[in-house]
PDB file of N, CA and C in Angstrom:
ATOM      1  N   UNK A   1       0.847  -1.167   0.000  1.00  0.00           N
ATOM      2  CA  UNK A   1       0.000   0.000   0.000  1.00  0.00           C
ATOM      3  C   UNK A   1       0.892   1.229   0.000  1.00  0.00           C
ATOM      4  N   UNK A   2       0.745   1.906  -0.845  1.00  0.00           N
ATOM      5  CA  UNK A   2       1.224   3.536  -1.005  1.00  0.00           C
ATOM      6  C   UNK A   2       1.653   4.384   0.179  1.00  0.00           C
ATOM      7  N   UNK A   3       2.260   5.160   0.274  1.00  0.00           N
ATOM      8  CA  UNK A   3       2.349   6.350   1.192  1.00  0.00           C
ATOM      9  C   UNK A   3       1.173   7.315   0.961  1.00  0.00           C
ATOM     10  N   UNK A   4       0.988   7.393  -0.563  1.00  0.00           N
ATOM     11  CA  UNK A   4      -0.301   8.364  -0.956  1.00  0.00           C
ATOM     12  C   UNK A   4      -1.161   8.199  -0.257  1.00  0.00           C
ATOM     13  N   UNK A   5      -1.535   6.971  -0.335  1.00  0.00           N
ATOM     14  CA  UNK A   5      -3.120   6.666   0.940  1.00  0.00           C
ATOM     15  C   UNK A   5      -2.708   6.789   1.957  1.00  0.00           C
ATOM     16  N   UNK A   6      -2.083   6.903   2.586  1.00  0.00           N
ATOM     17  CA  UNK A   6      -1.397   6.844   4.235  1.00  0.00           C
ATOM     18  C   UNK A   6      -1.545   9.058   4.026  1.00  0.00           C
ATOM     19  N   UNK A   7      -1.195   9.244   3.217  1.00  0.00           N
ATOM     20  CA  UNK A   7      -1.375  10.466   2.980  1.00  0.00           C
ATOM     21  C   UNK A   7      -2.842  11.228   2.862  1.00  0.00           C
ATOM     22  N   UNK A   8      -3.582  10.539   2.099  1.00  0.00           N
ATOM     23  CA  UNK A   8      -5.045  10.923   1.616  1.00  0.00           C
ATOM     24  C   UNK A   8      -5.353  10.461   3.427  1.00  0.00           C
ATOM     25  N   UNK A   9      -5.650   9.490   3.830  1.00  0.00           N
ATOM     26  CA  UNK A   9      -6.192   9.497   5.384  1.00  0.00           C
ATOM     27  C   UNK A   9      -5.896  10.328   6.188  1.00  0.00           C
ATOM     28  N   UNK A  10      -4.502  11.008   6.169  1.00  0.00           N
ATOM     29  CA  UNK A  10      -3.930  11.733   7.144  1.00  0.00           C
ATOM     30  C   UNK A  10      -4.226  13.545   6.779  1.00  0.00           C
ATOM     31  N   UNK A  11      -5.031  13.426   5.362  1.00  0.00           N
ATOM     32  CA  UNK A  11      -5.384  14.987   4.789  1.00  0.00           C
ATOM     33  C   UNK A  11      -7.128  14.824   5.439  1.00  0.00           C
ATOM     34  N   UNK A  12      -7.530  13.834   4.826  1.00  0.00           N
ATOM     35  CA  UNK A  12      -9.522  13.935   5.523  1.00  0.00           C
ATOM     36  C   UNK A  12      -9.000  13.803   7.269  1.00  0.00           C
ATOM     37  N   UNK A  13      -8.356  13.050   7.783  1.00  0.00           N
ATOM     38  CA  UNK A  13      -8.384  13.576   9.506  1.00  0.00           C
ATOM     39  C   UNK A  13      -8.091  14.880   9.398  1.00  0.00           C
ATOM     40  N   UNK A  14      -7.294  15.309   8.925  1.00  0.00           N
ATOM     41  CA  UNK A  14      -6.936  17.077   9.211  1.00  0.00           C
ATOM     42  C   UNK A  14      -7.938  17.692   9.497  1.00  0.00           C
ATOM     43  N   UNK A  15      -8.592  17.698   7.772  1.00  0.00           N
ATOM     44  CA  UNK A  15      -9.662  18.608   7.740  1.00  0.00           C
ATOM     45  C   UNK A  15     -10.815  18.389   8.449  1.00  0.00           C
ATOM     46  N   UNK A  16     -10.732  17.242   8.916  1.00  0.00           N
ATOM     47  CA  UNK A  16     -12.209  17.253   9.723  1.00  0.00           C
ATOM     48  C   UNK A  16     -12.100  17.171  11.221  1.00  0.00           C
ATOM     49  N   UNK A  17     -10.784  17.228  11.582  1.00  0.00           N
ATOM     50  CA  UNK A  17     -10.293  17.879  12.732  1.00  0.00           C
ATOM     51  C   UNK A  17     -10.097  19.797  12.509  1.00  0.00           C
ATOM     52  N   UNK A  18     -10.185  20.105  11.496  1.00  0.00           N
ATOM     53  CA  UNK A  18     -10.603  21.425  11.133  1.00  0.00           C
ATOM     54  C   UNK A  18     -11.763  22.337  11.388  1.00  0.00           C
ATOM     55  N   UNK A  19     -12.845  21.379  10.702  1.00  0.00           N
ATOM     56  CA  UNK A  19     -14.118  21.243  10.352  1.00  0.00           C
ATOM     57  C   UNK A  19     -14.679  21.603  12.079  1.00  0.00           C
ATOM     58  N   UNK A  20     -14.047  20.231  13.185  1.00  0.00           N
ATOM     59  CA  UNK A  20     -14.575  20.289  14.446  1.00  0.00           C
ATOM     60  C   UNK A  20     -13.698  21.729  14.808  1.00  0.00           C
ATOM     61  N   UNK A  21     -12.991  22.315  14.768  1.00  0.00           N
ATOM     62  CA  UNK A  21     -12.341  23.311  15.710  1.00  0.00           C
ATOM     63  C   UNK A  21     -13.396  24.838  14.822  1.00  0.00           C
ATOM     64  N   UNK A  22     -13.346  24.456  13.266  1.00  0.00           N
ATOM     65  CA  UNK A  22     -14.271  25.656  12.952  1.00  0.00           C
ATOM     66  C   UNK A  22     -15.933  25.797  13.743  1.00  0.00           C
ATOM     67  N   UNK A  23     -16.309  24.456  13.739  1.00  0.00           N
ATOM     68  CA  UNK A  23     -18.083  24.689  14.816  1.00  0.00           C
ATOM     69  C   UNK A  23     -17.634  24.316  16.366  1.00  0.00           C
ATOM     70  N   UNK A  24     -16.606  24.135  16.657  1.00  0.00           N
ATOM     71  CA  UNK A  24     -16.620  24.336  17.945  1.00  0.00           C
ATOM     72  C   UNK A  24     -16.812  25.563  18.831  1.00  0.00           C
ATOM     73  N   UNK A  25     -17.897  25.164  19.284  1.00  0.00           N
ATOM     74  CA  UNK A  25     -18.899  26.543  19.862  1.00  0.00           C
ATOM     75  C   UNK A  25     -20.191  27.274  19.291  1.00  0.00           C
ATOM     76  N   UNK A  26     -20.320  26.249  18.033  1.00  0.00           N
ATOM     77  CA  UNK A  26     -21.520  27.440  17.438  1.00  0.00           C
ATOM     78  C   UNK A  26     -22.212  25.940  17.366  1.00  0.00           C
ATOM     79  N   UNK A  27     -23.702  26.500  17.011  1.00  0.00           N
ATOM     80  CA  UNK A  27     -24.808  25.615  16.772  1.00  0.00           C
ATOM     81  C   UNK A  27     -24.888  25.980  15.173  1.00  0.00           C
ATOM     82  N   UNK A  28     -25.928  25.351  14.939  1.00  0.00           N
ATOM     83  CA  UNK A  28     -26.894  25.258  13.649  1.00  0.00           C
ATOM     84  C   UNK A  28     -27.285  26.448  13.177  1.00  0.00           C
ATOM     85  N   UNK A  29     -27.365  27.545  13.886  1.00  0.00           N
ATOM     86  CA  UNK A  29     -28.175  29.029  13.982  1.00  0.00           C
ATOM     87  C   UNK A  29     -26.792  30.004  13.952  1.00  0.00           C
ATOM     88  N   UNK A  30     -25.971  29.157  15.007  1.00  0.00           N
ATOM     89  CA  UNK A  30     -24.698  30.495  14.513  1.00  0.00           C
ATOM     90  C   UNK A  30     -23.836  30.570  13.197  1.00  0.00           C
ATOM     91  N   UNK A  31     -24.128  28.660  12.669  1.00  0.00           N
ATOM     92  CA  UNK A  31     -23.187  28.667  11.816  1.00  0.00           C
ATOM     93  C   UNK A  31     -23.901  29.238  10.455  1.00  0.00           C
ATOM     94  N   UNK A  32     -24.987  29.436  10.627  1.00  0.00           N
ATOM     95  CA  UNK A  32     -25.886  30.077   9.092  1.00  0.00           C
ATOM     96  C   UNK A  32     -25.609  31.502   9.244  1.00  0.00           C
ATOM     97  N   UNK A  33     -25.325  32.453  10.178  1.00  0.00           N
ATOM     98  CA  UNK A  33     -25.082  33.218  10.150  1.00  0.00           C
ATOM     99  C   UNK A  33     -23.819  33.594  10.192  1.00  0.00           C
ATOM    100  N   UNK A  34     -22.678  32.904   9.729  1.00  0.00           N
ATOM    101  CA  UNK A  34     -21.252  32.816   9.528  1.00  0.00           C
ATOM    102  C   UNK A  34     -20.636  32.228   8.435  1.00  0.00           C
ATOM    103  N   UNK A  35     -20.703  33.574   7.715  1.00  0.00           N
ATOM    104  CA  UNK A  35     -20.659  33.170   6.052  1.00  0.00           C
ATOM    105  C   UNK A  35     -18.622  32.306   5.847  1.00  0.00           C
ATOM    106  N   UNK A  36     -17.608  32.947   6.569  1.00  0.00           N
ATOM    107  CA  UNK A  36     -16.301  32.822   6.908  1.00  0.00           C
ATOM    108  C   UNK A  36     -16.086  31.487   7.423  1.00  0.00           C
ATOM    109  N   UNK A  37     -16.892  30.692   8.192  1.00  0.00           N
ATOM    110  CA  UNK A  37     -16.721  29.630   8.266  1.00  0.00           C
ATOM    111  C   UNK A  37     -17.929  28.378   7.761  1.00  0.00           C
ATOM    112  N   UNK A  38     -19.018  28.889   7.534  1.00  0.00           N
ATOM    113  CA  UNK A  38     -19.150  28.228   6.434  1.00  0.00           C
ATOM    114  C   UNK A  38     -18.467  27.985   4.885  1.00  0.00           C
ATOM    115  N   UNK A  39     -17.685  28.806   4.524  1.00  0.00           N
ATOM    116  CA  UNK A  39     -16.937  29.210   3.167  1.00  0.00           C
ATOM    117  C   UNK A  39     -15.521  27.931   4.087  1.00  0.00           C
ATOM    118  N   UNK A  40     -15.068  28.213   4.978  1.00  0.00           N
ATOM    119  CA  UNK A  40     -14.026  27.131   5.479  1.00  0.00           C
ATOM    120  C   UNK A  40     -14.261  25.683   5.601  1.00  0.00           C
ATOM    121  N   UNK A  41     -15.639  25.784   6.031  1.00  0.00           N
ATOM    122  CA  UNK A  41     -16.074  23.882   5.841  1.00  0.00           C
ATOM    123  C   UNK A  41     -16.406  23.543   4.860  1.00  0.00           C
ATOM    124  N   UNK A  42     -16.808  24.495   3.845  1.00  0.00           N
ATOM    125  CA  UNK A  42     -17.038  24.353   2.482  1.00  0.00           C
ATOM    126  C   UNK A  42     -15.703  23.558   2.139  1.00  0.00           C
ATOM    127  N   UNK A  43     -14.490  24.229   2.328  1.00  0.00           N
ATOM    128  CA  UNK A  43     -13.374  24.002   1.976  1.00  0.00           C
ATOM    129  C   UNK A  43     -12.568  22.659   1.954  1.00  0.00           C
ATOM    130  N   UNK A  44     -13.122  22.455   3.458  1.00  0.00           N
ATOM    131  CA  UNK A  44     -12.818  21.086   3.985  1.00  0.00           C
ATOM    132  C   UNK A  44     -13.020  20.053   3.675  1.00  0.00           C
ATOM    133  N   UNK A  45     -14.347  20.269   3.280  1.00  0.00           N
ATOM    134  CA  UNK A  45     -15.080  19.091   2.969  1.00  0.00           C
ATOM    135  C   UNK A  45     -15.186  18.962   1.534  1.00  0.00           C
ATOM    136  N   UNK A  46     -14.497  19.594   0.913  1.00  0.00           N
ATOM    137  CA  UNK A  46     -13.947  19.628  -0.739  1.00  0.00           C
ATOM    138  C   UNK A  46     -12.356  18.897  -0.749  1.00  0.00           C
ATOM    139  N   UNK A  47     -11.802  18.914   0.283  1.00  0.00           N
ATOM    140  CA  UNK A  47     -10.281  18.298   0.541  1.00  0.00           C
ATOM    141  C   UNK A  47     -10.792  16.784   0.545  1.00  0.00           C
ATOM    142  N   UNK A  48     -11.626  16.676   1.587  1.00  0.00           N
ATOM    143  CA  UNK A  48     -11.756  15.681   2.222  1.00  0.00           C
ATOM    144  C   UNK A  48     -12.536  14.622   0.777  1.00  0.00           C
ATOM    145  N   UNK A  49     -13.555  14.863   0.031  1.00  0.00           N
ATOM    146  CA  UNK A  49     -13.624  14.103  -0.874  1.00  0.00           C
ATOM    147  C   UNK A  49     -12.793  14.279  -1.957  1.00  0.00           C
ATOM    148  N   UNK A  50     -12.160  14.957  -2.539  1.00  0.00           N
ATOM    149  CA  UNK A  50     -11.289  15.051  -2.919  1.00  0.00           C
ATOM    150  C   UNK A  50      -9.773  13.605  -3.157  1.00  0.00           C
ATOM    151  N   UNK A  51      -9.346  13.782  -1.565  1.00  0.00           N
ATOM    152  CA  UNK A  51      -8.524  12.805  -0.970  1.00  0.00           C
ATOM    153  C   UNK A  51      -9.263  11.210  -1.205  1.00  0.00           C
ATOM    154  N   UNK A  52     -10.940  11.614  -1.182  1.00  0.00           N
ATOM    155  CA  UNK A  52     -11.184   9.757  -0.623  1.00  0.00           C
ATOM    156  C   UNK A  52     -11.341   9.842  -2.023  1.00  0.00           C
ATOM    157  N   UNK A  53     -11.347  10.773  -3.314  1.00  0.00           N
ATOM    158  CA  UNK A  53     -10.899   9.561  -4.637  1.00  0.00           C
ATOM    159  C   UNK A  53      -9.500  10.088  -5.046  1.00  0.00           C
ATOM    160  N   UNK A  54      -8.799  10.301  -4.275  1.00  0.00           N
ATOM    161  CA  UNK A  54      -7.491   9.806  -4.547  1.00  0.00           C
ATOM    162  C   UNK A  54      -7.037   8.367  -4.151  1.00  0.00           C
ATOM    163  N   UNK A  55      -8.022   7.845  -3.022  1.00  0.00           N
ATOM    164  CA  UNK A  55      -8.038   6.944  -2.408  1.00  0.00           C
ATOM    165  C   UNK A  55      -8.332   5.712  -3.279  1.00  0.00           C
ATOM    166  N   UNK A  56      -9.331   5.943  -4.704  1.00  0.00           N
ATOM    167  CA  UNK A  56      -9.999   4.750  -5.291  1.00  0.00           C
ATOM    168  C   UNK A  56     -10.467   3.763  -4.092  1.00  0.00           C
ATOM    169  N   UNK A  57     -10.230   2.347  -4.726  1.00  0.00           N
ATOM    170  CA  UNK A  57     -10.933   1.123  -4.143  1.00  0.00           C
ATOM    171  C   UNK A  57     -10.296   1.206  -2.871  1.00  0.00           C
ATOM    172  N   UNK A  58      -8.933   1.414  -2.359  1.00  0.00           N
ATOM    173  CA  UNK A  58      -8.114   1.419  -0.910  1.00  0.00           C
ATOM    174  C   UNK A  58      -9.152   2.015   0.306  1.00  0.00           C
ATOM    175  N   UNK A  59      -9.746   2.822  -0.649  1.00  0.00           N
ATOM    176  CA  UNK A  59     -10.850   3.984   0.995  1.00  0.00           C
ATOM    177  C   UNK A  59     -11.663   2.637   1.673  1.00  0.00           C
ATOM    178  N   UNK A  60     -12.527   1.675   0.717  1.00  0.00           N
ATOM    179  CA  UNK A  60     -13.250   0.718   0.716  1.00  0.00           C
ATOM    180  C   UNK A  60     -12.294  -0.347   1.683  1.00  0.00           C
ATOM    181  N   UNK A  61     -11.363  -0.760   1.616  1.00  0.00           N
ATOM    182  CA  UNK A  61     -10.680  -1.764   1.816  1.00  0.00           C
ATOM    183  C   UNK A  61     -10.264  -1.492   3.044  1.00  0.00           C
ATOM    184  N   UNK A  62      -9.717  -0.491   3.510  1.00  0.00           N
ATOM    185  CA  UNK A  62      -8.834   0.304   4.904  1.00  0.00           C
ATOM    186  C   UNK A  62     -10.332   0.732   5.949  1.00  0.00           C
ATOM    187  N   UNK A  63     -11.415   0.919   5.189  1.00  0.00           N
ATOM    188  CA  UNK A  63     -12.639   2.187   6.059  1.00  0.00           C
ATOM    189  C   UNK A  63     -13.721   0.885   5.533  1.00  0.00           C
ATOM    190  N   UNK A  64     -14.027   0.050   5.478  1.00  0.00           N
ATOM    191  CA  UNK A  64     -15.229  -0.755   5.263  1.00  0.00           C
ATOM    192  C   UNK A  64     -15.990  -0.186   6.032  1.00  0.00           C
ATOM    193  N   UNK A  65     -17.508   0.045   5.484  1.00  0.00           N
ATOM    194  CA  UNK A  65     -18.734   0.708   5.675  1.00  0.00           C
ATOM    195  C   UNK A  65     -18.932   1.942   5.891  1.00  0.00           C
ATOM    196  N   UNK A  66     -17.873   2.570   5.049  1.00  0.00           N
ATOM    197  CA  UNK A  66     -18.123   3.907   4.991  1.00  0.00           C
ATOM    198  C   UNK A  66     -18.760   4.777   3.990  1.00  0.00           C
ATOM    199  N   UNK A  67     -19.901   5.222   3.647  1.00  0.00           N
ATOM    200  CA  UNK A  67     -20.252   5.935   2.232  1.00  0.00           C
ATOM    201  C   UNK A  67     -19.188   6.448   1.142  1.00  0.00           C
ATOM    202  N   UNK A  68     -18.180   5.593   0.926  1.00  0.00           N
ATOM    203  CA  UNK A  68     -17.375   6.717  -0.036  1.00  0.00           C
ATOM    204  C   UNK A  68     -17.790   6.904  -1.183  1.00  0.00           C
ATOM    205  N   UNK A  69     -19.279   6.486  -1.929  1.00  0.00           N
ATOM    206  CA  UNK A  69     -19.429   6.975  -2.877  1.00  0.00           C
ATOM    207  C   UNK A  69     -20.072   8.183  -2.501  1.00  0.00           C
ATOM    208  N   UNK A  70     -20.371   8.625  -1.138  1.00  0.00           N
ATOM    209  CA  UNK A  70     -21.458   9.473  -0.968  1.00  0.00           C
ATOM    210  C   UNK A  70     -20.097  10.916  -0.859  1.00  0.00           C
ATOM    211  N   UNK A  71     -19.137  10.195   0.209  1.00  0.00           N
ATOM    212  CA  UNK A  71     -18.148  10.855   0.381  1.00  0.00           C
ATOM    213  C   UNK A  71     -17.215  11.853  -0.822  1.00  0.00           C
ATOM    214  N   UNK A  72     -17.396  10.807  -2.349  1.00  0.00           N
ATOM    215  CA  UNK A  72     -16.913  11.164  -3.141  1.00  0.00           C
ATOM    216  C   UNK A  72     -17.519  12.307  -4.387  1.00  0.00           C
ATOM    217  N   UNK A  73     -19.057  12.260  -3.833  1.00  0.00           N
ATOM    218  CA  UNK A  73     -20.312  12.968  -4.607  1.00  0.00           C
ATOM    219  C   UNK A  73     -20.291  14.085  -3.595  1.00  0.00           C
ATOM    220  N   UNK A  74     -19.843  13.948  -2.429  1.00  0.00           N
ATOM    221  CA  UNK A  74     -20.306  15.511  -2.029  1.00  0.00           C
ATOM    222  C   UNK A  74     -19.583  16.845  -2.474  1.00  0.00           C
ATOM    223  N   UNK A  75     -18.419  16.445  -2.451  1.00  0.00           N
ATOM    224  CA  UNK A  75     -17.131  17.371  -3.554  1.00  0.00           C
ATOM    225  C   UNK A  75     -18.522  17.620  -4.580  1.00  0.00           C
ATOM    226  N   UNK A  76     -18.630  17.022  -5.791  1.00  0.00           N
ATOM    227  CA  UNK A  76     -19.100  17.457  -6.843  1.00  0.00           C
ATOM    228  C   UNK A  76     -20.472  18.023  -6.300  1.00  0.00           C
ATOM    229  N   UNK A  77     -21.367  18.044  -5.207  1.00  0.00           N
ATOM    230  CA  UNK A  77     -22.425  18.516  -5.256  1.00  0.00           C
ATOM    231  C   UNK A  77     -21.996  19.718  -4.470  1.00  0.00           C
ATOM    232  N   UNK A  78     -20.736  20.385  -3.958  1.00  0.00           N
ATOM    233  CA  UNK A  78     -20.099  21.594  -3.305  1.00  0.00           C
ATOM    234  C   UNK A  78     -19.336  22.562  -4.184  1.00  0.00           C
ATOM    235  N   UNK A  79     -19.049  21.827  -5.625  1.00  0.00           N
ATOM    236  CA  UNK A  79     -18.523  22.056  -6.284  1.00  0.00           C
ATOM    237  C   UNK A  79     -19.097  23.092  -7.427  1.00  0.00           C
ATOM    238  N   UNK A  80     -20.606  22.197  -7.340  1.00  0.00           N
ATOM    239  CA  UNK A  80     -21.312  22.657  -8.634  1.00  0.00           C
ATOM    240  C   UNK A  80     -22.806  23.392  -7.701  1.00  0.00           C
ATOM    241  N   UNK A  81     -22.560  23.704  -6.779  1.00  0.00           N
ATOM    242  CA  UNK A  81     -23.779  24.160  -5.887  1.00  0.00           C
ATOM    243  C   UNK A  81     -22.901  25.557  -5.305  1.00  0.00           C
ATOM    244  N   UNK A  82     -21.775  25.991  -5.848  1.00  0.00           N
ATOM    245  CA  UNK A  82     -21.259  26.638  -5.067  1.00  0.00           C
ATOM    246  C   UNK A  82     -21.907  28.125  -4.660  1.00  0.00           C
ATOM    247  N   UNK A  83     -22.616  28.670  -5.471  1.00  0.00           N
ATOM    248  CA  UNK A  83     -23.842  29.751  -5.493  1.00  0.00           C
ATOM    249  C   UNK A  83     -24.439  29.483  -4.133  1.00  0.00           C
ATOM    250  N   UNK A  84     -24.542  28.550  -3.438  1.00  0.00           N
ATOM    251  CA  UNK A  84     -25.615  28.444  -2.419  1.00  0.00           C
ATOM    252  C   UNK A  84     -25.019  27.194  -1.045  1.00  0.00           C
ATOM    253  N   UNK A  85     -24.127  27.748  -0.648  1.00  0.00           N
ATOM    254  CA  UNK A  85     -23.223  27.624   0.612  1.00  0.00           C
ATOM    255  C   UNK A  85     -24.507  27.155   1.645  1.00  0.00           C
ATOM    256  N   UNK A  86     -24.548  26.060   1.606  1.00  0.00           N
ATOM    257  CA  UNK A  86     -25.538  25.006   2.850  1.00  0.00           C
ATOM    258  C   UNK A  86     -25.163  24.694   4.054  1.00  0.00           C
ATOM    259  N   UNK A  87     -25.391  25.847   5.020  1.00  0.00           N
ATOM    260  CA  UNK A  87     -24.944  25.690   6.531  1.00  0.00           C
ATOM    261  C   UNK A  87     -25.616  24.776   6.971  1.00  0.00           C
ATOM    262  N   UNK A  88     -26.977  23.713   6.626  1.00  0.00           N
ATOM    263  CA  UNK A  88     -27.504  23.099   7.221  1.00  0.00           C
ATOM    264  C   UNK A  88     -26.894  21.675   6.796  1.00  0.00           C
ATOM    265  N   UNK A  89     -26.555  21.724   5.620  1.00  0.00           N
ATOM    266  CA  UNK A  89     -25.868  20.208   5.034  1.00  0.00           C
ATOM    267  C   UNK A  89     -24.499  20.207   5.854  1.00  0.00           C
ATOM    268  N   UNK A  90     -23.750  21.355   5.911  1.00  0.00           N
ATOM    269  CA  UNK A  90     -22.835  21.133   6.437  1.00  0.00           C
ATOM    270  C   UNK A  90     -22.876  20.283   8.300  1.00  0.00           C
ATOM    271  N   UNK A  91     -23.922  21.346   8.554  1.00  0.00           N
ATOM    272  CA  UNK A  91     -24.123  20.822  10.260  1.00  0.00           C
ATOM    273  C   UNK A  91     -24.467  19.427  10.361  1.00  0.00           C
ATOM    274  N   UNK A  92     -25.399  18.939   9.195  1.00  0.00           N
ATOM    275  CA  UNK A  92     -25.788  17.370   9.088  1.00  0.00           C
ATOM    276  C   UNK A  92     -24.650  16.743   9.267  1.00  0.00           C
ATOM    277  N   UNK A  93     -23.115  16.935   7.931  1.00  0.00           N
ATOM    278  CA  UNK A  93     -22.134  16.047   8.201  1.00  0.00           C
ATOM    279  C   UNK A  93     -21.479  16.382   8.844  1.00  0.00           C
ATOM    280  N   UNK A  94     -21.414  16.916   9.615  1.00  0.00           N
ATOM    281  CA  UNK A  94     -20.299  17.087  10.880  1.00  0.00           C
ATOM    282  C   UNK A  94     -20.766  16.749  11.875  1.00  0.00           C
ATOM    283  N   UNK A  95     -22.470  16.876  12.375  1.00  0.00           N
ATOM    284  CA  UNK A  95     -23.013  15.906  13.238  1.00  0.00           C
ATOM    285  C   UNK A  95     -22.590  14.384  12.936  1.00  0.00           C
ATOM    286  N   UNK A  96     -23.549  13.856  11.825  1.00  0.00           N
ATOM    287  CA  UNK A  96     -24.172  12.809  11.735  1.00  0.00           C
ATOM    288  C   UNK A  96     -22.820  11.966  10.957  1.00  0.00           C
ATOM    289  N   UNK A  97     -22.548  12.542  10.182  1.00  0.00           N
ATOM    290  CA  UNK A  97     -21.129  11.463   9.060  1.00  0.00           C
ATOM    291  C   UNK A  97     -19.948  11.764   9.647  1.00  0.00           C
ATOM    292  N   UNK A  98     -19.728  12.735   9.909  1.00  0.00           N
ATOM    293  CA  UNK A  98     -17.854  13.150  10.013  1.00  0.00           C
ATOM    294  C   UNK A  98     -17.305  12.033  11.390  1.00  0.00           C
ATOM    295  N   UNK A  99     -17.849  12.058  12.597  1.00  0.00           N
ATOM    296  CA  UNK A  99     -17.690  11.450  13.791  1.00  0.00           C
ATOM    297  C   UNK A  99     -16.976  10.252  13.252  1.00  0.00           C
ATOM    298  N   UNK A 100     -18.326   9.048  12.779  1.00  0.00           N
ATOM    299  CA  UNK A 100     -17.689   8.009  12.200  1.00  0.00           C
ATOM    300  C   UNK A 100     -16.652   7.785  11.653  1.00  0.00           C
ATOM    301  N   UNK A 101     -16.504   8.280  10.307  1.00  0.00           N
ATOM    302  CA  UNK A 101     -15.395   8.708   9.138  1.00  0.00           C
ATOM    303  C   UNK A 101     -14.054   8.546  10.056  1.00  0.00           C
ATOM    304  N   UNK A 102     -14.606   9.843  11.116  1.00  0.00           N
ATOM    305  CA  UNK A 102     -13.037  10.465  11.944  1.00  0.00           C
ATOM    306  C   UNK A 102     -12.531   8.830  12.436  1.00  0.00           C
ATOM    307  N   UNK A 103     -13.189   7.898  13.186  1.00  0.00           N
ATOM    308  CA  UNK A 103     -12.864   6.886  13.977  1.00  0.00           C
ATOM    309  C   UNK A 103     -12.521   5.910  12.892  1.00  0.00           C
ATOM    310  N   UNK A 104     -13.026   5.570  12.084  1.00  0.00           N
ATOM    311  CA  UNK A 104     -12.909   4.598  10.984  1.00  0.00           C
ATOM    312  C   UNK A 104     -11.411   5.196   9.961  1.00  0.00           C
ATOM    313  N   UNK A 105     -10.906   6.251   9.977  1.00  0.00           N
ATOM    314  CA  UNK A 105      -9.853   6.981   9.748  1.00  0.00           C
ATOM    315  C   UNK A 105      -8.660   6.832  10.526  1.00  0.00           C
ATOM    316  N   UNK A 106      -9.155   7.090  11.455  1.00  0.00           N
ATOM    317  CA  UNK A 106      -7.702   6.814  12.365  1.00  0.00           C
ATOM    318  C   UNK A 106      -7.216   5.512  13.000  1.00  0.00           C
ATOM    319  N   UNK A 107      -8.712   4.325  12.785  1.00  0.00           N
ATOM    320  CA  UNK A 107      -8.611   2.789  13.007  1.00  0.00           C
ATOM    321  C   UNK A 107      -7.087   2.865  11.672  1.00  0.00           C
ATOM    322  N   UNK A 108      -7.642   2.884  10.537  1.00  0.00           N
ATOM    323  CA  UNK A 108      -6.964   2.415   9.498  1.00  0.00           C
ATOM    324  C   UNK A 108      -5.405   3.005   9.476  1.00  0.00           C
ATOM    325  N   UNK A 109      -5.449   4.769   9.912  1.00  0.00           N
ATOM    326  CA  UNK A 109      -3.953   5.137  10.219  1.00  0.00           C
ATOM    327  C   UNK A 109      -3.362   4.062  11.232  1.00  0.00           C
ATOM    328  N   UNK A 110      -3.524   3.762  12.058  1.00  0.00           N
ATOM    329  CA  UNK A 110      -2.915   3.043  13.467  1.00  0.00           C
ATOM    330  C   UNK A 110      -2.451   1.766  12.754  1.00  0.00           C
ATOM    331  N   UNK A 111      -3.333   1.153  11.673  1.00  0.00           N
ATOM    332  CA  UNK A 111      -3.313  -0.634  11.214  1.00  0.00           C
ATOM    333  C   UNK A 111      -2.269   0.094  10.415  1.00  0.00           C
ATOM    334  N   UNK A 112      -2.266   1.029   9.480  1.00  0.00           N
ATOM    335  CA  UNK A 112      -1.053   1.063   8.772  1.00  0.00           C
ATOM    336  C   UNK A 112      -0.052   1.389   9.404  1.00  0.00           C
ATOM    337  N   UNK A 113       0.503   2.241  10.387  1.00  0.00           N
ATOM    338  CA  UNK A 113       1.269   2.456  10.719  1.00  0.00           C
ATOM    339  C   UNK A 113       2.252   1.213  11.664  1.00  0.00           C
ATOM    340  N   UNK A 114       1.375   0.491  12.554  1.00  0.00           N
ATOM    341  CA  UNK A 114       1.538  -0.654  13.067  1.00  0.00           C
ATOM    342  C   UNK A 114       1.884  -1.653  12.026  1.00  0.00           C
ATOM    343  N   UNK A 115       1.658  -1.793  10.615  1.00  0.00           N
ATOM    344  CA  UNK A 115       2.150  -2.858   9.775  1.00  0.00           C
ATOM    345  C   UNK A 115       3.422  -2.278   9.171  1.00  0.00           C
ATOM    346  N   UNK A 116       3.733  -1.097   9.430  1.00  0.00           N
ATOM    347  CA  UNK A 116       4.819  -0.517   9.201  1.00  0.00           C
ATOM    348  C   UNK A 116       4.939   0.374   7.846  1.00  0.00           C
ATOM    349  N   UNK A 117       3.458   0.676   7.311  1.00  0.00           N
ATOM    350  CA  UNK A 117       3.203   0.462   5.737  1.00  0.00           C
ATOM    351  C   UNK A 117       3.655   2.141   5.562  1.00  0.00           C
ATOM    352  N   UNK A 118       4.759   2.541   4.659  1.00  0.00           N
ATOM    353  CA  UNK A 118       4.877   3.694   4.810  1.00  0.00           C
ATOM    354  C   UNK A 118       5.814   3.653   3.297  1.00  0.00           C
ATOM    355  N   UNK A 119       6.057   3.084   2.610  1.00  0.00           N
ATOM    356  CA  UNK A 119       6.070   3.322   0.892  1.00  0.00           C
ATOM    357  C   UNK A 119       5.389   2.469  -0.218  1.00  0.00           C
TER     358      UNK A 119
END
């Protein structure tokens, strides 16, 4: 296995260790009214799918049961929606998807790193 993927895992933890430090402290109501960090999780979460198809079939194999086709469609629906910055989609995945992702992310950093997998 690549360093790239050891790389792509270690760019979606970033950003969604990002993602948590940008709503840390605001709700649902503050973050619609915070165009600066909505425009930043926008950002993030354009890295972050981004990375999981740099990932191809490996995201599947390392993260079993994780949406990465959903993961990999949200880029293109942030991409091509960009006119209309969705503080509420965003709050959905950072509630409801990112948590998981984050744990199922850093399971797979630890197995690689522990197998020693680093070129």
């Amino acid at each position: 296995m690549s360093s790239d993927v050891q790389e792509c895992l270690a760019d979606i933890l970033v950003n969604i260790e990002h993602i948590e430090k940008f709503l840390k402290d605001l709700g649902p109501l503050e973050l619609s009214k915070d165009d600066r960090t909505v425009f930043a999780c926008h950002y993030a979460l354009l890295v972050i799918s981004e990375a999981a198809k740099r990932m191809g079939i490996q995201a599947e194999l390392l993260c079993p049961g994780i949406p990465w086709r959903d993961i990999r469609g949200i880029g293109n629906h942030l991409r091509h929606a960009y006119d209309n910055l969705d503080s509420m989609m965003i709050w959905k995945v950072y509630q409801d998807d990112l948590p998981v992702l984050k744990t199922s992310v850093q399971q797979a950093l630890v197995r690689m790193r522990g197998a020693g997998t680093t070129s």
